[in-house]
N, C-alpha and C. Protein backbone atom coordinates (compact mmCIF):
# COMPACT_ATOMS: atom_id res chain seq x y z
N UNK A 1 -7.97 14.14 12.38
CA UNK A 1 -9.02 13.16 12.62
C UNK A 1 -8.45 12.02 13.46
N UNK A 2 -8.74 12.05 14.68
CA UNK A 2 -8.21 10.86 15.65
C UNK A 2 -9.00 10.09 15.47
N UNK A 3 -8.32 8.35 15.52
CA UNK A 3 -8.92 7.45 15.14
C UNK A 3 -8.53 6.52 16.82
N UNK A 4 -10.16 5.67 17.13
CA UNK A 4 -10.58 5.91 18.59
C UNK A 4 -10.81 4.11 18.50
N UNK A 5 -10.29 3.60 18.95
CA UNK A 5 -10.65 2.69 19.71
C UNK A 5 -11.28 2.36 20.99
N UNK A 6 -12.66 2.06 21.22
CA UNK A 6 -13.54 1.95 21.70
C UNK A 6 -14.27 1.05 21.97
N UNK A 7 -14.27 0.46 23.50
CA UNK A 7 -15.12 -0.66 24.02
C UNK A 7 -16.79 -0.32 24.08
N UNK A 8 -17.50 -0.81 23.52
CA UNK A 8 -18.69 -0.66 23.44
C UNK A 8 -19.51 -1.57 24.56
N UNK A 9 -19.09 -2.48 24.78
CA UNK A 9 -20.12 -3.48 25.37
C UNK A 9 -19.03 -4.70 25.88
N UNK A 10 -19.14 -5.77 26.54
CA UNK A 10 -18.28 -6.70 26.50
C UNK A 10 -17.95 -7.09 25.44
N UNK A 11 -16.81 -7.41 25.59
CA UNK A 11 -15.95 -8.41 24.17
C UNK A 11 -16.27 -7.53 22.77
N UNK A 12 -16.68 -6.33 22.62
CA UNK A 12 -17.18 -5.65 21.85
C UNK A 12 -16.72 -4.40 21.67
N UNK A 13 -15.34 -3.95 20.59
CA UNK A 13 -14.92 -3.11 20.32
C UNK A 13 -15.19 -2.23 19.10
N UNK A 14 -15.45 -0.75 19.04
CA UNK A 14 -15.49 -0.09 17.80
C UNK A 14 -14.27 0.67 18.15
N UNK A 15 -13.73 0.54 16.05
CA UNK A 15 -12.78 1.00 15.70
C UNK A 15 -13.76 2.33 14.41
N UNK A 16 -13.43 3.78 14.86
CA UNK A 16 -13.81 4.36 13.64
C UNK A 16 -13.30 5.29 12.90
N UNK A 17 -12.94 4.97 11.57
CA UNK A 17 -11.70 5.76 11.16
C UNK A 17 -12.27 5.82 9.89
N UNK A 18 -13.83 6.72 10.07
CA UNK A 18 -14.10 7.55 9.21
C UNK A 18 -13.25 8.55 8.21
N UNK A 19 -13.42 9.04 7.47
CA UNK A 19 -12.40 10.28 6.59
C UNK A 19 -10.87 10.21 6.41
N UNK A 20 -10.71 8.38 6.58
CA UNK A 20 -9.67 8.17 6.16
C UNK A 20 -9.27 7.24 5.15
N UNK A 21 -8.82 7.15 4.28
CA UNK A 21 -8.83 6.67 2.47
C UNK A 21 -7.63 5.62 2.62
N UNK A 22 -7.62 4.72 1.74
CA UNK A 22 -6.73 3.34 1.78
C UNK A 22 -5.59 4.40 1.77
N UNK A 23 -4.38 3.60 2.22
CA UNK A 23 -4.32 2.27 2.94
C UNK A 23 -4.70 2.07 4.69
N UNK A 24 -4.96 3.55 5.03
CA UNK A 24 -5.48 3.80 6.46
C UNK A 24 -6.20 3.01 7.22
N UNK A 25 -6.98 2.68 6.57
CA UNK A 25 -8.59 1.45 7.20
C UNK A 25 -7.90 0.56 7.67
N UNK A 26 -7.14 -0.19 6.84
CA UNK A 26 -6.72 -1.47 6.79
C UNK A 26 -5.56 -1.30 7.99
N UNK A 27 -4.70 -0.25 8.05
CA UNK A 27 -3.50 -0.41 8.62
C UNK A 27 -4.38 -0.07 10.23
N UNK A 28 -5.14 0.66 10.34
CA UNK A 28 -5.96 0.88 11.82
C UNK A 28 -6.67 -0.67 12.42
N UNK A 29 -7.18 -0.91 11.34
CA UNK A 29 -8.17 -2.13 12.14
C UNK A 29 -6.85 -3.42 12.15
N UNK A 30 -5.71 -3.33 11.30
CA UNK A 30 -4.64 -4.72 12.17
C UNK A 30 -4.24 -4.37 12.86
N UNK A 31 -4.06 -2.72 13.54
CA UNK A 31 -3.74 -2.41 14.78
C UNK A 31 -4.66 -2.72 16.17
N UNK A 32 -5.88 -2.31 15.82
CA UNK A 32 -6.67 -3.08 16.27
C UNK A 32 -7.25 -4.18 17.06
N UNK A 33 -6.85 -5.31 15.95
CA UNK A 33 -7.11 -6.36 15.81
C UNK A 33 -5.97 -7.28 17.04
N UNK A 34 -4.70 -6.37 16.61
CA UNK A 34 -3.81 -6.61 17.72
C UNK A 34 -4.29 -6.55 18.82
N UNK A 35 -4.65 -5.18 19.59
CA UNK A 35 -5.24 -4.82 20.42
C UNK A 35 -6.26 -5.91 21.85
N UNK A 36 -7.08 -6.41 20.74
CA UNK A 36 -8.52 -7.27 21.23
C UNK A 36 -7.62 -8.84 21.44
N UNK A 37 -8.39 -9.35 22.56
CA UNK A 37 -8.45 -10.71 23.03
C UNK A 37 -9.26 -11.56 21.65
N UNK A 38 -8.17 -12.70 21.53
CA UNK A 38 -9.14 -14.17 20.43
C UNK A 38 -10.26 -14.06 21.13
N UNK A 39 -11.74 -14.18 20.01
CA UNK A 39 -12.57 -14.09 20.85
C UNK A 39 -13.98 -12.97 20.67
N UNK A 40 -13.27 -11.60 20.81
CA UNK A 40 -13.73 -10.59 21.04
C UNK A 40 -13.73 -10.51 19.59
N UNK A 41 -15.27 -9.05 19.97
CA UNK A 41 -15.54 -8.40 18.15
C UNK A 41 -15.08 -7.50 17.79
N UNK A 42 -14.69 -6.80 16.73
CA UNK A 42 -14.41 -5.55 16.45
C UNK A 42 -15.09 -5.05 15.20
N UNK A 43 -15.75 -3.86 15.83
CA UNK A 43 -16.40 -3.29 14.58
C UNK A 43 -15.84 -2.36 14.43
N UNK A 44 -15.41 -2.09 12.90
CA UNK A 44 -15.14 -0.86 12.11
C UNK A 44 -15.94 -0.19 11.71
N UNK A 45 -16.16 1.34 12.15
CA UNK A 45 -17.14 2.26 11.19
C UNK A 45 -15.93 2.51 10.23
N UNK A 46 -16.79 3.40 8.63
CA UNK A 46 -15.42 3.83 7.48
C UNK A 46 -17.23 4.61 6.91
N UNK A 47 -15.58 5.22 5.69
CA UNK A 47 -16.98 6.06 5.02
C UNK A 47 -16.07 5.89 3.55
N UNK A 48 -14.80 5.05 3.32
CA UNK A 48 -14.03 4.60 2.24
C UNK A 48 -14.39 3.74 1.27
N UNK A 49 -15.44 3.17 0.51
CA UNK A 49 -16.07 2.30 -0.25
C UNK A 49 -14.95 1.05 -0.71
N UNK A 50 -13.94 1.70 -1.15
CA UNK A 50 -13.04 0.51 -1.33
C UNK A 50 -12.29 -0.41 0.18
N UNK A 51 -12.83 -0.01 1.39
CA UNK A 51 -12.47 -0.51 2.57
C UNK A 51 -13.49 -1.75 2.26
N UNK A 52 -14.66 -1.93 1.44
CA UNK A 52 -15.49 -3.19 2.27
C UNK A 52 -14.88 -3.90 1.58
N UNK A 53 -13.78 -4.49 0.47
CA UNK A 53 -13.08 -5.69 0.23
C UNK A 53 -11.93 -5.54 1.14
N UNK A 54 -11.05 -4.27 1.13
CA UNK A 54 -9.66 -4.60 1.90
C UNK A 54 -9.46 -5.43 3.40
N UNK A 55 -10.56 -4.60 3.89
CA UNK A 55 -10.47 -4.79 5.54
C UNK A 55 -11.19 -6.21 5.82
N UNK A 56 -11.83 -6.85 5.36
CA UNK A 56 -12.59 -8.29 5.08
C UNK A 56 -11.41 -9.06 4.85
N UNK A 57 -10.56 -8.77 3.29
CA UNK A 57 -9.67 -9.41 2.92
C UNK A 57 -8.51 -9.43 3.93
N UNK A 58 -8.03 -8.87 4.79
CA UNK A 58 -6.88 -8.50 5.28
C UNK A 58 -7.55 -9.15 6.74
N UNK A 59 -8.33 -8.96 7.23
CA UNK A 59 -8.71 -9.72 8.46
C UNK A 59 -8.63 -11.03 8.46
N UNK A 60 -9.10 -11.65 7.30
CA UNK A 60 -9.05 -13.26 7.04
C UNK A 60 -7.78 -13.36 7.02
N UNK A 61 -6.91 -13.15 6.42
CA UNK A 61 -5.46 -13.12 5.94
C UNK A 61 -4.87 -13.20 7.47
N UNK A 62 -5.35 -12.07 8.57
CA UNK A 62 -4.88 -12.42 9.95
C UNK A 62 -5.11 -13.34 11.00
N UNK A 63 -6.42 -14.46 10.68
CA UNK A 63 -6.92 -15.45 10.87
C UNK A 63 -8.33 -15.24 11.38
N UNK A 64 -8.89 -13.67 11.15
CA UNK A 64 -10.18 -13.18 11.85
C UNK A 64 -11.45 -14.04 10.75
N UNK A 65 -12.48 -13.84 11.51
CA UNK A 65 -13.89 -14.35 10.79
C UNK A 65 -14.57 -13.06 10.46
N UNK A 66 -14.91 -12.58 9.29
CA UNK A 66 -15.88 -11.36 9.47
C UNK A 66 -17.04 -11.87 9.27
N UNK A 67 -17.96 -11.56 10.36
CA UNK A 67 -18.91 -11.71 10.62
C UNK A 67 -20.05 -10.94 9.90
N UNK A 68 -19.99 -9.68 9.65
CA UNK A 68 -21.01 -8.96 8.98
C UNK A 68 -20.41 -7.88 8.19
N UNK A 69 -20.79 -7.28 7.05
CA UNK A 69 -20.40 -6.10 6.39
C UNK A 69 -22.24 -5.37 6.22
N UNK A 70 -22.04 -4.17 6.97
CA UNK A 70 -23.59 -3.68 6.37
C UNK A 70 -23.10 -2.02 6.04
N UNK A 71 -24.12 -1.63 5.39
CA UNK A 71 -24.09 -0.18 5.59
C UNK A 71 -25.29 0.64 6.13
N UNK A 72 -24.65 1.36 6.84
CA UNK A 72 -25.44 2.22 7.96
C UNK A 72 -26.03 3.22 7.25
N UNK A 73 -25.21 3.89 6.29
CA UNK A 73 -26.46 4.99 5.61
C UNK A 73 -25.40 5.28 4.55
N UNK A 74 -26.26 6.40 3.62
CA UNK A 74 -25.49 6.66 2.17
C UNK A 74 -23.87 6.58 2.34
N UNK A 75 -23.45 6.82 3.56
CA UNK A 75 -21.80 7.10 3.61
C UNK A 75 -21.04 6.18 4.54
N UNK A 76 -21.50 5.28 4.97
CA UNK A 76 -20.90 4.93 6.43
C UNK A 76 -21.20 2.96 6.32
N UNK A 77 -20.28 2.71 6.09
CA UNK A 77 -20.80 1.02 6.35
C UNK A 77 -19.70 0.46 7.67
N UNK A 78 -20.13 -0.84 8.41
CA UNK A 78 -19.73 -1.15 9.47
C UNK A 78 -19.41 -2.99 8.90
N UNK A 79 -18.05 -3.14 9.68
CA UNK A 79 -17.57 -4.60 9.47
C UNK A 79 -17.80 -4.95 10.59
N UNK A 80 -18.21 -6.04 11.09
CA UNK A 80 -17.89 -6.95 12.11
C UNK A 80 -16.96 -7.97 12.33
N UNK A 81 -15.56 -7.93 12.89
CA UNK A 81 -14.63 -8.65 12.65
C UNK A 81 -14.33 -9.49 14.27
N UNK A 82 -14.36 -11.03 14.42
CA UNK A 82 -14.29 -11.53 15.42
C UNK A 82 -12.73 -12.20 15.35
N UNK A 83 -12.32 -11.92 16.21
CA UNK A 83 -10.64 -12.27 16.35
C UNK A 83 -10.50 -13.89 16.77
């Protein structure tokens, strides 16, 4: 399962690393997070339930704002993380 970093739009990156279970989420999106200009968004797709505290918690911890946590459908929720 390759995990894809992906410009969506300006300043607007998806990270999705579906079918992958802690500590994975977390260690992809501070890679990530590296990645992106201060500034820019990054959204995570996941399908890991215990990702919607880690990756929130661990973004703040890197000085990010998360902007939104929703879920997209029975399996799949999306963070919005602004660097």
């Amino acid at each position: 399962m390759p995990v894809s970093l992906a410009k969506s739009s300006e300043g607007i990156y998806e990270l999705n690393v579906q079918g992958y279970t802690c500590p994975y989420p977390v260690l992809f999106t501070v890679r990530a997070l590296e990645q992106i200009a201060p500034g820019e968004i990054l959204e995570v797709v996941f399908d890991n339930p215990p990702s919607c505290e880690t990756i929130p918690a661990t973004a703040e911890k890197h000085g990010c704002k998360v902007l939104e946590i929703s879920k997209i459908n029975d399996k799949l929720w999306r963070i919005r993380i602004r660097k």
